[in-house]
C-alpha atoms as a PDB file:
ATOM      1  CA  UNK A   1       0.000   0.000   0.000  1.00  0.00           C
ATOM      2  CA  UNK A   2       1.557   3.280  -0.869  1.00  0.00           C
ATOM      3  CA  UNK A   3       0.869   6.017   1.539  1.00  0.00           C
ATOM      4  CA  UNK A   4       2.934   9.161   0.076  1.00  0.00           C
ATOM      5  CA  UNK A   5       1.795  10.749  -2.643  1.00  0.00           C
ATOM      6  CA  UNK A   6       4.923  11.573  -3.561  1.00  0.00           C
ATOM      7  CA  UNK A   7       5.432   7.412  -4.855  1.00  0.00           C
ATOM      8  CA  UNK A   8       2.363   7.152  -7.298  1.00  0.00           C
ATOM      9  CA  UNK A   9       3.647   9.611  -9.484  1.00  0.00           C
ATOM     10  CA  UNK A  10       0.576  11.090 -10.440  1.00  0.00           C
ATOM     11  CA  UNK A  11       1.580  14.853 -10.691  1.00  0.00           C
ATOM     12  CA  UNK A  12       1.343  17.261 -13.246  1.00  0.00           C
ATOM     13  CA  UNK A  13       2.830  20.763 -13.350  1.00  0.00           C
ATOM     14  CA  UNK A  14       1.367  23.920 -12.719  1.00  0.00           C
ATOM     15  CA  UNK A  15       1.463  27.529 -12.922  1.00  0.00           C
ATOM     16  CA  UNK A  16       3.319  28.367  -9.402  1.00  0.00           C
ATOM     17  CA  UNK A  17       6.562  26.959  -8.029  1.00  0.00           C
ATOM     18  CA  UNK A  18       5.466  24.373  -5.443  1.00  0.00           C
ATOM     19  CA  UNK A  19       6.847  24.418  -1.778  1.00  0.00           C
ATOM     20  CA  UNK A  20       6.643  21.646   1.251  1.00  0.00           C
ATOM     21  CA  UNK A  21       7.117  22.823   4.886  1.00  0.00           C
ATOM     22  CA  UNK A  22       7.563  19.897   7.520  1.00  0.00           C
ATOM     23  CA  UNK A  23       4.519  20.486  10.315  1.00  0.00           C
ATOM     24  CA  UNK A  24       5.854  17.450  12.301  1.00  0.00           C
ATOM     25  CA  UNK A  25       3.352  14.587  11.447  1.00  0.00           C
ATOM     26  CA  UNK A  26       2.736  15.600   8.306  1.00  0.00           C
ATOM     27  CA  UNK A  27       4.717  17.622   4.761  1.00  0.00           C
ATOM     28  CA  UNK A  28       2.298  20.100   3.726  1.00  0.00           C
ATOM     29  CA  UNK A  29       2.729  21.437  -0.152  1.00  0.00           C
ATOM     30  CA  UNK A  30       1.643  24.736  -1.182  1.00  0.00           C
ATOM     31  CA  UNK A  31       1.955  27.705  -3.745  1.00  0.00           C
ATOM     32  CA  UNK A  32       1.911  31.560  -3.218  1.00  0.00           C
ATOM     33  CA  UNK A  33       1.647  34.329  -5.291  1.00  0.00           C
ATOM     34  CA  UNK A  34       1.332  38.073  -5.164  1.00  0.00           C
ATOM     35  CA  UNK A  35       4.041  40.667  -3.020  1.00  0.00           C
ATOM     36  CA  UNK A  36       4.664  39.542   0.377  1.00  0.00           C
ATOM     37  CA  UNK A  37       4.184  42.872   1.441  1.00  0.00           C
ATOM     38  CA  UNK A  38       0.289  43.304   0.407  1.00  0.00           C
ATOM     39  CA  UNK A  39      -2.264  41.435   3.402  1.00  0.00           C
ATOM     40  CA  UNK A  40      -2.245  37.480   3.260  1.00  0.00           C
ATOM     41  CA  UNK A  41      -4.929  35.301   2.231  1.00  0.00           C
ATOM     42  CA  UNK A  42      -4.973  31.875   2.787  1.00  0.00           C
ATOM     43  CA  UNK A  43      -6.938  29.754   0.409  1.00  0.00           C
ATOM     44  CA  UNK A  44      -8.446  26.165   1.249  1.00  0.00           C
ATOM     45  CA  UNK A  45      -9.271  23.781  -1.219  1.00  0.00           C
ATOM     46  CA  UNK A  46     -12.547  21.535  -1.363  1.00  0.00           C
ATOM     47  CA  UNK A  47     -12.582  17.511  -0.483  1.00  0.00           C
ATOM     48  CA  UNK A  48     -11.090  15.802  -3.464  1.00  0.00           C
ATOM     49  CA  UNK A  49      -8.993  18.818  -4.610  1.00  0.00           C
ATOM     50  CA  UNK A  50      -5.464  20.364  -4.200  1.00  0.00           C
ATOM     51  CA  UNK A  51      -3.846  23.496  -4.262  1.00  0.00           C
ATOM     52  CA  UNK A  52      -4.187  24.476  -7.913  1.00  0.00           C
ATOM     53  CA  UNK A  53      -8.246  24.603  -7.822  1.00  0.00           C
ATOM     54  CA  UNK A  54      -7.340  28.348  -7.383  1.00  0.00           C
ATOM     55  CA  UNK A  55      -4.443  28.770  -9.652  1.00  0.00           C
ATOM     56  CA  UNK A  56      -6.846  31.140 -12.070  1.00  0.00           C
ATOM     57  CA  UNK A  57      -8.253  32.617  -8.623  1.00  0.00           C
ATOM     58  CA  UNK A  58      -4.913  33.019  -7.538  1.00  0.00           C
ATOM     59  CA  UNK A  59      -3.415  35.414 -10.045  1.00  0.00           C
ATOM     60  CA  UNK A  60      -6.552  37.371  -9.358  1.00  0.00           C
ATOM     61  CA  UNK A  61      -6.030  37.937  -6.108  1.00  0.00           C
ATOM     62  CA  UNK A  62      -2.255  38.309  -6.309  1.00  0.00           C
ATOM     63  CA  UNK A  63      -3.103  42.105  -7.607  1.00  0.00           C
ATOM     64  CA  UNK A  64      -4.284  42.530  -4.032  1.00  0.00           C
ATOM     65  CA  UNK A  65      -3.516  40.126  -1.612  1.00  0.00           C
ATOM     66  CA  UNK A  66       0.040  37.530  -0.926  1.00  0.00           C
ATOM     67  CA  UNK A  67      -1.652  34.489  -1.492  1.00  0.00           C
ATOM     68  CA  UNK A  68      -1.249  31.427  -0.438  1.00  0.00           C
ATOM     69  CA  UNK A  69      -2.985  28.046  -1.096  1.00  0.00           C
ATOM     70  CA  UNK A  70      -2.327  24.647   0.415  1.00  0.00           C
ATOM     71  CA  UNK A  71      -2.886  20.769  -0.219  1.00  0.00           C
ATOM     72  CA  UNK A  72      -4.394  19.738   3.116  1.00  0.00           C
ATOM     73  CA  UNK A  73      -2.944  16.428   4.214  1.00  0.00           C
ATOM     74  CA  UNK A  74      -4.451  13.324   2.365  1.00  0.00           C
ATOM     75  CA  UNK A  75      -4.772  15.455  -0.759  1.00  0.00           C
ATOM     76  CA  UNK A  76      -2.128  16.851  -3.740  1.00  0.00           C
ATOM     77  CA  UNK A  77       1.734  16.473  -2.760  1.00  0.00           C
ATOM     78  CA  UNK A  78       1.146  16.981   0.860  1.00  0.00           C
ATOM     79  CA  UNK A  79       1.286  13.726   3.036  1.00  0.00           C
ATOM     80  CA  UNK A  80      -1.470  10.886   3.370  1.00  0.00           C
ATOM     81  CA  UNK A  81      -2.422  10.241   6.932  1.00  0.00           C
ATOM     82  CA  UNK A  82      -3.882   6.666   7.302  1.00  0.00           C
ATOM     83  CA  UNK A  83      -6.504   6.512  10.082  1.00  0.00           C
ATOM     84  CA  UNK A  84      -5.466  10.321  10.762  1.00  0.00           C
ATOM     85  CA  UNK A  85      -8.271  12.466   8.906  1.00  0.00           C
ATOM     86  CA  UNK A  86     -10.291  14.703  11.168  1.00  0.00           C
ATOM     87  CA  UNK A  87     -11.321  18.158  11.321  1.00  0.00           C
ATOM     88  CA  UNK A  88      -9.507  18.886  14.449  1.00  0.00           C
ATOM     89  CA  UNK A  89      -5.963  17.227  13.008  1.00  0.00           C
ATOM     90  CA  UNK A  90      -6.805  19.278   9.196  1.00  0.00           C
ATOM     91  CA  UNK A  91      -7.313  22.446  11.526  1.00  0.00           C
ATOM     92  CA  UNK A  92      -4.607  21.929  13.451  1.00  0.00           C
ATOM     93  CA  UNK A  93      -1.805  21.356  10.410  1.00  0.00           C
ATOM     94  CA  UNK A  94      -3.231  24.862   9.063  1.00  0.00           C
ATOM     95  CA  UNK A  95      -2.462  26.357  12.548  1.00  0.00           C
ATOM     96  CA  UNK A  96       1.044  25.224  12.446  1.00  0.00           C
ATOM     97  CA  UNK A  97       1.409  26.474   8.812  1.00  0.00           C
ATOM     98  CA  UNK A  98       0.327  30.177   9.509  1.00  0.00           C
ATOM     99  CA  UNK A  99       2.586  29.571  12.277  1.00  0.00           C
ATOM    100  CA  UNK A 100       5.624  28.349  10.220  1.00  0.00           C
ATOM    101  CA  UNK A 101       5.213  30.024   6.996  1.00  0.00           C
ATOM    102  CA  UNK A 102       2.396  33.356   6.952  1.00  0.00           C
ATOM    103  CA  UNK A 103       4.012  34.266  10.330  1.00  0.00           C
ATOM    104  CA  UNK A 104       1.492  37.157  10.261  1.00  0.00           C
ATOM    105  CA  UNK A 105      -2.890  37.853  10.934  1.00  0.00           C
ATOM    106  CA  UNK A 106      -4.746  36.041   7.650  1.00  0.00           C
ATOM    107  CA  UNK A 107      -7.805  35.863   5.798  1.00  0.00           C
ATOM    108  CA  UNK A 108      -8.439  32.504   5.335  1.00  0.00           C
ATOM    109  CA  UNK A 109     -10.867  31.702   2.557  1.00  0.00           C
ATOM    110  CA  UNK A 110     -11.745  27.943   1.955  1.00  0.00           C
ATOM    111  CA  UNK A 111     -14.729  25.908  -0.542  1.00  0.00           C
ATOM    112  CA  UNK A 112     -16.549  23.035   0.990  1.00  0.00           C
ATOM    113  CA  UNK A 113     -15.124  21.020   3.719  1.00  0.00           C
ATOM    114  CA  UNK A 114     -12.385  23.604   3.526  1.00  0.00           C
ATOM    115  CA  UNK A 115     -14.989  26.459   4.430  1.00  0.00           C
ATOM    116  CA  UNK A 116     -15.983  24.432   7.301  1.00  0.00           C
ATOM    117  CA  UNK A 117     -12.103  24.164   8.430  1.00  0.00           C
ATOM    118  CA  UNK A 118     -12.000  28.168   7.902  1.00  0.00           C
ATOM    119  CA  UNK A 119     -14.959  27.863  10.649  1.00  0.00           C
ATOM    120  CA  UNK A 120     -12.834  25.958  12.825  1.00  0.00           C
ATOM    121  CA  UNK A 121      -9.692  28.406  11.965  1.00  0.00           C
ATOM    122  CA  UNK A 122     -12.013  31.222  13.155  1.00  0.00           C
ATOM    123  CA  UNK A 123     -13.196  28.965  16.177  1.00  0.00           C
ATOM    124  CA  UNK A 124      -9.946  27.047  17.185  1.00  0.00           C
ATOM    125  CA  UNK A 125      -6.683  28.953  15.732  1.00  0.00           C
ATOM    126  CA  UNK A 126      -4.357  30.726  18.185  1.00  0.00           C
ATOM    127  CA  UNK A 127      -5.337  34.309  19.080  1.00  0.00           C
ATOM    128  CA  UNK A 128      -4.394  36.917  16.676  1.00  0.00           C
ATOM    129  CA  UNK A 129      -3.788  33.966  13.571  1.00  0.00           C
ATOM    130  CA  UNK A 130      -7.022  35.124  11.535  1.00  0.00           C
ATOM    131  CA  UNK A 131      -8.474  38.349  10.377  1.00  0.00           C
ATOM    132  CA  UNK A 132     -11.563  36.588   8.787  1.00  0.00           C
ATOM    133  CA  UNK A 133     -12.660  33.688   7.384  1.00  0.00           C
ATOM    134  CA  UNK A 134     -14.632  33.077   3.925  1.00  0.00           C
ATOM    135  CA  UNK A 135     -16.635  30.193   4.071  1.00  0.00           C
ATOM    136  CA  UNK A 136     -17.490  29.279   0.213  1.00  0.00           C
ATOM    137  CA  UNK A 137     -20.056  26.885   0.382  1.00  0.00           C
ATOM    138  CA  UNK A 138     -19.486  25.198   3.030  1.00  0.00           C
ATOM    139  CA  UNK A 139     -21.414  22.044   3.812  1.00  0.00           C
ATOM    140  CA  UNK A 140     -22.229  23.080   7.516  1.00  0.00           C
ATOM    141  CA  UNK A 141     -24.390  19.915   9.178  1.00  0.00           C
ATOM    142  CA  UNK A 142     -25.212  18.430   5.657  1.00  0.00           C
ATOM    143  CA  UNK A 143     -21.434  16.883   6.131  1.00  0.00           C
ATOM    144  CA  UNK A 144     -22.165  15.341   9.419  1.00  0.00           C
ATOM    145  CA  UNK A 145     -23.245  11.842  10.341  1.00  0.00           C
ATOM    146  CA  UNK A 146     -26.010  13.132  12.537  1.00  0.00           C
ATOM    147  CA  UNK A 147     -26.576  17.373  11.948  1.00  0.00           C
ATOM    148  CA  UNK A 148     -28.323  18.917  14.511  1.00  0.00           C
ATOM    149  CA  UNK A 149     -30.069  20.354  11.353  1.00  0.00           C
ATOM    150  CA  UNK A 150     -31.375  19.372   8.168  1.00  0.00           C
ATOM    151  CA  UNK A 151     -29.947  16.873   6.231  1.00  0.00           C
ATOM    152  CA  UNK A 152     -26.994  14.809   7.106  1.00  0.00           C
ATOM    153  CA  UNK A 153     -23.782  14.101   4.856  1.00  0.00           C
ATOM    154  CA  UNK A 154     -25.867  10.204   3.635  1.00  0.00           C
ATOM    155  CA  UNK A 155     -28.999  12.702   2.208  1.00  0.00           C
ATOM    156  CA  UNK A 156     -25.990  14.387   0.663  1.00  0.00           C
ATOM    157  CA  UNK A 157     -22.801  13.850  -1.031  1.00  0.00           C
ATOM    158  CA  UNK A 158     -22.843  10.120   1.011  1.00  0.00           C
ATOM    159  CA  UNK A 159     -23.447   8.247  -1.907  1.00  0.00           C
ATOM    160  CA  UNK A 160     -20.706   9.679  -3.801  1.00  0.00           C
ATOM    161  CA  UNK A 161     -18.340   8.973  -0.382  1.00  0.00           C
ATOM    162  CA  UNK A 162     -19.869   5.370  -0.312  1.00  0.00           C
ATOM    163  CA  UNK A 163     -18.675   4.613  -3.850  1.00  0.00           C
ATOM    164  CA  UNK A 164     -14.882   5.923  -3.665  1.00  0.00           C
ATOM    165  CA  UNK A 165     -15.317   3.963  -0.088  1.00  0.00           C
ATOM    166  CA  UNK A 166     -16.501   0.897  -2.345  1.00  0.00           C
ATOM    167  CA  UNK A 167     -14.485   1.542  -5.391  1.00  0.00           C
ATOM    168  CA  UNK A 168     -11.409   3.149  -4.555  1.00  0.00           C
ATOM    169  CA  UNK A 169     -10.770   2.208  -0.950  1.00  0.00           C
ATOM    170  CA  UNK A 170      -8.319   4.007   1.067  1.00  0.00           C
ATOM    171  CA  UNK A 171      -5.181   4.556  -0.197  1.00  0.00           C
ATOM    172  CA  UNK A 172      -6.165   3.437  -3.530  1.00  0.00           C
ATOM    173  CA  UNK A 173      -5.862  -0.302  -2.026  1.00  0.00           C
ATOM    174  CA  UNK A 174      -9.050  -1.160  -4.378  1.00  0.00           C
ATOM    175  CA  UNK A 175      -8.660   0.851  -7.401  1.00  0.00           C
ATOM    176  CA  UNK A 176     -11.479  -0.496  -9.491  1.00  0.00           C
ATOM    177  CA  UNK A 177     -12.616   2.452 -12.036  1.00  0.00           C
ATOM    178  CA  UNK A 178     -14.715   1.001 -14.056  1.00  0.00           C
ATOM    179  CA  UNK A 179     -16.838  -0.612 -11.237  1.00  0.00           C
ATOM    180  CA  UNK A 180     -16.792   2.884 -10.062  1.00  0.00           C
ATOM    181  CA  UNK A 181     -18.257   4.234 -13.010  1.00  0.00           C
ATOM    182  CA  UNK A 182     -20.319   1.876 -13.784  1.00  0.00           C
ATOM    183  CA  UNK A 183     -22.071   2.003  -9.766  1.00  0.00           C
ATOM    184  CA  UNK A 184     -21.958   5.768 -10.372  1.00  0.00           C
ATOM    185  CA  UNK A 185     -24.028   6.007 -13.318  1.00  0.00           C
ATOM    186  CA  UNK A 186     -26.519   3.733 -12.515  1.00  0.00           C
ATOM    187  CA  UNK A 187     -26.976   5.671  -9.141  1.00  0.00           C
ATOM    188  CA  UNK A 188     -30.305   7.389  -7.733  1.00  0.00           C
ATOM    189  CA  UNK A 189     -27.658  10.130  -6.628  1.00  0.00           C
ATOM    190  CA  UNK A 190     -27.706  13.637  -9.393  1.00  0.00           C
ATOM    191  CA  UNK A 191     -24.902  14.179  -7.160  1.00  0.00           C
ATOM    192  CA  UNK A 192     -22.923  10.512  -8.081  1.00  0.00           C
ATOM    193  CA  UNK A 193     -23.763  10.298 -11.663  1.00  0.00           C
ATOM    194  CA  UNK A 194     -22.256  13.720 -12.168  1.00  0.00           C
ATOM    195  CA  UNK A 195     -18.972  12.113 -11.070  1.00  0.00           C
ATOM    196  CA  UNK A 196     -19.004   9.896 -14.124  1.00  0.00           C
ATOM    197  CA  UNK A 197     -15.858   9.817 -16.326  1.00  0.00           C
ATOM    198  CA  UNK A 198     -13.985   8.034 -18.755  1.00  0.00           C
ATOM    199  CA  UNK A 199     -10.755   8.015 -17.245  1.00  0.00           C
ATOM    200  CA  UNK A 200      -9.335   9.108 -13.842  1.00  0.00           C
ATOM    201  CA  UNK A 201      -9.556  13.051 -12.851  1.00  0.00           C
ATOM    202  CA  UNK A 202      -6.060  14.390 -12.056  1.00  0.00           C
ATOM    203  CA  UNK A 203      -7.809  16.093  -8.515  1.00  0.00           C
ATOM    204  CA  UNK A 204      -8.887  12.579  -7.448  1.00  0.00           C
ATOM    205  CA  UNK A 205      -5.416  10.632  -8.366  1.00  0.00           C
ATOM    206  CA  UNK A 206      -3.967  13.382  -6.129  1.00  0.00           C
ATOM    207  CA  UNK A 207      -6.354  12.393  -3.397  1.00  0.00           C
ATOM    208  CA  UNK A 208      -6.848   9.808  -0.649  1.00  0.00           C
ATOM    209  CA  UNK A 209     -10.352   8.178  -0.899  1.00  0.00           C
ATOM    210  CA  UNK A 210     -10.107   7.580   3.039  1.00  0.00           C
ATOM    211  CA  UNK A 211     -11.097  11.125   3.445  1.00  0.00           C
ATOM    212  CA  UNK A 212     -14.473   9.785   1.688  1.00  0.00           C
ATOM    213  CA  UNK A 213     -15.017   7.301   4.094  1.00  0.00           C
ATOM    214  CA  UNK A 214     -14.414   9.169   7.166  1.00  0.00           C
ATOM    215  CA  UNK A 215     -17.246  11.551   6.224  1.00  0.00           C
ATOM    216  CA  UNK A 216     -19.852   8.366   4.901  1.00  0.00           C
ATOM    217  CA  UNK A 217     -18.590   7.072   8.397  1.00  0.00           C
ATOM    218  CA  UNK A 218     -18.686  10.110  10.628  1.00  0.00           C
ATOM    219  CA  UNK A 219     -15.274   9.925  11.497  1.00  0.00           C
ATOM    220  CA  UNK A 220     -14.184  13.220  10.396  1.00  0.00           C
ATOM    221  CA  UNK A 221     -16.063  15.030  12.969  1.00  0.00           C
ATOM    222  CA  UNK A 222     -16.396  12.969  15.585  1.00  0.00           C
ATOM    223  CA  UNK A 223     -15.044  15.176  18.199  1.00  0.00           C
ATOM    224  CA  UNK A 224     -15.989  18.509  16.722  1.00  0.00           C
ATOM    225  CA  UNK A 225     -19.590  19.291  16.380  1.00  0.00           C
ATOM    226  CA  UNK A 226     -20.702  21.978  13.569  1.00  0.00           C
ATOM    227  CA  UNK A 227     -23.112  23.139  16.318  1.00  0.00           C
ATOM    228  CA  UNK A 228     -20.441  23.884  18.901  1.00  0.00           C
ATOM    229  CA  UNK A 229     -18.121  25.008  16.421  1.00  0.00           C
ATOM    230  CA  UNK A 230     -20.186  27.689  14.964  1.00  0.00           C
ATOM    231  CA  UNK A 231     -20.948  29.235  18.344  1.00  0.00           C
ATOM    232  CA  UNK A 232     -17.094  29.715  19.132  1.00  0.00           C
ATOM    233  CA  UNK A 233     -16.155  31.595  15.886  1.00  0.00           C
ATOM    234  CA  UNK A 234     -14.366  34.830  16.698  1.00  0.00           C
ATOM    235  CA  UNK A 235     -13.566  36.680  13.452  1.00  0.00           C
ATOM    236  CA  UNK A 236     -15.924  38.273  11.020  1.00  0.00           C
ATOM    237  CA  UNK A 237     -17.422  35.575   8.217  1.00  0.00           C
ATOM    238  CA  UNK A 238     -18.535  36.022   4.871  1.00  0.00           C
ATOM    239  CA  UNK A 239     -20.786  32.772   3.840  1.00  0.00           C
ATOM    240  CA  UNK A 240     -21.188  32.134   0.397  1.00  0.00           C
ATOM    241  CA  UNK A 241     -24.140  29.802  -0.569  1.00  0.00           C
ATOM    242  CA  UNK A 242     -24.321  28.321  -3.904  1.00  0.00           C
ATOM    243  CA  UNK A 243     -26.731  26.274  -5.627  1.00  0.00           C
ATOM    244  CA  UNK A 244     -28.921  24.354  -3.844  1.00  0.00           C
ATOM    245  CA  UNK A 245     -32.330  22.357  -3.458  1.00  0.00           C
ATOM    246  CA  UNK A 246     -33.481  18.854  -3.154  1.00  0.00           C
ATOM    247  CA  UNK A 247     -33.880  15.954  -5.020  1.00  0.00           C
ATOM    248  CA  UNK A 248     -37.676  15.364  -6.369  1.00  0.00           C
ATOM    249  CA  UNK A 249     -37.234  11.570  -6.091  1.00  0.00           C
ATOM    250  CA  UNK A 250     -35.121  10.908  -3.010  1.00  0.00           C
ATOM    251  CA  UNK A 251     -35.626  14.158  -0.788  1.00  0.00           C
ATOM    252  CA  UNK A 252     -31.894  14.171  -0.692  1.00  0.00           C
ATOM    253  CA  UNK A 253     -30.127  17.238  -0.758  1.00  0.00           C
ATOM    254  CA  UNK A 254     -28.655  18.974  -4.424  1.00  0.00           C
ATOM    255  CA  UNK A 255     -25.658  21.186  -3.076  1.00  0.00           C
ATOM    256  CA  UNK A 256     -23.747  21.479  -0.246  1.00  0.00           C
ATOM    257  CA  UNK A 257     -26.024  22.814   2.483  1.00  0.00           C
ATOM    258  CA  UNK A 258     -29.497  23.876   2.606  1.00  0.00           C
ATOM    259  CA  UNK A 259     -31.316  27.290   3.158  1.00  0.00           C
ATOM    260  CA  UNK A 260     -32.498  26.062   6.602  1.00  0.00           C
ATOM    261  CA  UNK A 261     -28.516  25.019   7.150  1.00  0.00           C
ATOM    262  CA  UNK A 262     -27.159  28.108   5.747  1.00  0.00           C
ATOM    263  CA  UNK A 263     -29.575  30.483   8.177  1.00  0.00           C
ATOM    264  CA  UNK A 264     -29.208  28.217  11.418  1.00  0.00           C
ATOM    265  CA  UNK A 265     -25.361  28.558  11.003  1.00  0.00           C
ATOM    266  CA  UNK A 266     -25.588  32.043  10.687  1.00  0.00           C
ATOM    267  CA  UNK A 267     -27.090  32.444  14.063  1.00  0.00           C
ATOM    268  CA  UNK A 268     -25.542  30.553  15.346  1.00  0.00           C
ATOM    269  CA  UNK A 269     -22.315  32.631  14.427  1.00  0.00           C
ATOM    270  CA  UNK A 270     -23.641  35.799  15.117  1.00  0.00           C
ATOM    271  CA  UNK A 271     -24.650  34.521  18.775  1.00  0.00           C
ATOM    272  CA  UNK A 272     -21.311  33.972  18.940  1.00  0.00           C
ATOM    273  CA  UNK A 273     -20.724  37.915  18.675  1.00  0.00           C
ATOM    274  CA  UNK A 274     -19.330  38.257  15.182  1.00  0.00           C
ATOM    275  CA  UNK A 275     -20.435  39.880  11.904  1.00  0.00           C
ATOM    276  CA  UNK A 276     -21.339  38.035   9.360  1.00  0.00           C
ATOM    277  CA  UNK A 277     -21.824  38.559   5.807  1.00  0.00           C
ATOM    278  CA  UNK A 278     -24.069  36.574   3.545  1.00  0.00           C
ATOM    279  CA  UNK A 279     -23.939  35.984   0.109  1.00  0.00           C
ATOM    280  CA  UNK A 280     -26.407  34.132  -2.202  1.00  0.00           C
ATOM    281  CA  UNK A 281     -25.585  33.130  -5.439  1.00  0.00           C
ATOM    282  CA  UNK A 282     -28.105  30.609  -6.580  1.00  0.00           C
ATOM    283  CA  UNK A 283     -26.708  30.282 -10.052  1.00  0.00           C
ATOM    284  CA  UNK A 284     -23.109  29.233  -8.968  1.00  0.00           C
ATOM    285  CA  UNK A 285     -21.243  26.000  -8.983  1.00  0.00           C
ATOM    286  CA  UNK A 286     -20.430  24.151  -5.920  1.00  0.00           C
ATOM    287  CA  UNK A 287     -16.607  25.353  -6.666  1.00  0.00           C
ATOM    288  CA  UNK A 288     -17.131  28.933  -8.013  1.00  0.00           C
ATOM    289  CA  UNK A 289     -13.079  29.987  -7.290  1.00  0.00           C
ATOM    290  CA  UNK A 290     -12.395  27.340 -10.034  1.00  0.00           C
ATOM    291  CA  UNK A 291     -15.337  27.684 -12.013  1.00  0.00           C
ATOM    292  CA  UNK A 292     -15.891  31.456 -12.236  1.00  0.00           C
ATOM    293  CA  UNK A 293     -12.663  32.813 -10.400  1.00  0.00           C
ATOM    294  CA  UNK A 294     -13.872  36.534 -11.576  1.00  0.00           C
ATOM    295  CA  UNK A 295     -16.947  36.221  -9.809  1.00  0.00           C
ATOM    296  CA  UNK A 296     -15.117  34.855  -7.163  1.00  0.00           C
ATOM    297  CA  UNK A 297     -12.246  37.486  -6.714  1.00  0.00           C
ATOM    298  CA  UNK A 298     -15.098  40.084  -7.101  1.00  0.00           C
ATOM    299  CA  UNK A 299     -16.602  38.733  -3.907  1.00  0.00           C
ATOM    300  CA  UNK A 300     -13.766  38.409  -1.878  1.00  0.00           C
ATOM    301  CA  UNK A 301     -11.331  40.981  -2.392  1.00  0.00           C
ATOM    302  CA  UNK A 302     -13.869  44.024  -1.293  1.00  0.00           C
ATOM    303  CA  UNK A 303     -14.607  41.981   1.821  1.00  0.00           C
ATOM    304  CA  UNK A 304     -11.400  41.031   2.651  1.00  0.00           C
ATOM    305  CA  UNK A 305     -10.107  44.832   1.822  1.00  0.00           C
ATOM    306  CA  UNK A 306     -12.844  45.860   4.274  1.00  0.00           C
ATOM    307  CA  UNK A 307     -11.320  44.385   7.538  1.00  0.00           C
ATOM    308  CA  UNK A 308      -9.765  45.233  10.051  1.00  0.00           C
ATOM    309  CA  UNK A 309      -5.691  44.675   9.956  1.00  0.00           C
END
């Protein structure tokens, strides 16, 4: 069974240098662009992705901001974790790298289950480590075994979890593609058929499918609550929320986290004594910093501009 990433050579270049920095149980790559004298953003990527989702996003936000973006452990170049993926360890390797390499106060921005680790940034970081957090469609409850509102991650993106769990395996240790594929497309899931493809998306050879099973199993946040999480935030938030509804057939949710989700986490924020900022924008994909980076850098630069240093 290989473990590092580094072995499968699966890699492809990119647009940015990329750099490693040893956090002591893990290597953590990333890429940064822009002066280091402008503010520092710190950009997240989604479950399944690496660093280079934002490599349009990134020159965008280089006119403003020294940017960098990072390949959270079990994903990309940095270093796969077996029986090691949770929220509080993902948080906790991002603390030590604003420790070790921003060295200065952030604006963390991160899509999907990285907007829920901004959360926990804004929640659990050291004092003085973040300015504010963008959470870009985050899937707040809707990625936990049992929310304490709406749907949970099985009425979800589960079934998608519960095939790379099936399929894949972790590590890779099953590997079987075309069972994938075919168990994909003849899914009830929108959500699993869209993952249908030919051949093997470079994002998912970089990745470890445990990370999938840890959500289908509830793993991931077993000791870290969304509920009690979103109370403790302590920076300002802007939420994004992107296309959403449910499933006619199944009730299951389309997208990563409901209207009820989206305005329960808000309150549950705001209780907490922060401002936050809400954003709807209905017509966007689940990833807009990859799929509309203009749009994207539109949204966050004036909010990020807008803090406090």
């Amino acid at each position: 069974m290989v473990t590092s990433p580094a072995l499968r050579d699966v890699h492809v270049p990119h647009a940015y240098p990329e750099q490693q920095v040893d956090l002591g149980e893990i290597t953590m790559n990333y890429a940064e662009a822009g002066d280091p004298g402008r503010p520092a953003v710190l950009l997240i990527p989604e479950q399944t992705g690496s660093w280079w989702s934002y490599e349009e996003a990134m020159g965008l936000l280089a006119e403003h901001f020294h940017v960098y973006a990072v390949d959270l452990r079990g994903q990309g170049r940095s270093s796969w974790t077996p029986k090691r993926y949770s929220l509080d360890n993902f948080g906790n390797d991002l603390v030590r790298f604003m420790a070790l390499v921003v060295r200065r106060p952030v604006v963390v921005a991160g899509n999907s289950s990285g907007g829920v680790l901004a959360a926990w940034l804004s929640a659990y970081s050291m004092p003085g480590q973040i300015r504010g957090v963008l959470c870009e469609d985050p899937p707040f409850f809707a990625s936990e075994l049992v929310p304490a509102h709406g749907h949970s991650v099985r009425q979800g993106a589960g079934p998608v979890f519960e095939l790379f769990r099936t399929y894949l395996g972790d590590q890779w240790s099953v590997g079987d593609w075309e069972g994938f594929r075919s168990a994909a497309g003849a899914s009830a899931s929108p959500m699993a058929r869209s993952f249908v493809a030919d051949t093997i998306p470079q994002h998912l050879k970089e990745y470890d499918p445990e990370w999938a099973r840890a959500f289908y199993e509830g793993t991931v946040g077993l000791n870290c609550p969304h509920e009690r999480m979103l109370n403790r935030v302590n920076t300002p938030v802007l939420l994004t929320h992107h296309m959403r509804g449910t499933d006619p057939e199944t009730g299951n949710l389309l997208g990563a986290l409901s209207d009820e989700q989206a305005a329960q986490a808000r309150r549950l924020m705001e209780s907490a004594g922060v401002k936050v900022d809400y954003e709807s924008v209905p017509d966007a994909s689940h990833m807009m910093h990859q799929s509309d980076p203009a749009r994207y850098a539109e949204i966050l630069t004036p909010w990020a501009a807008a803090l406090a240093p």
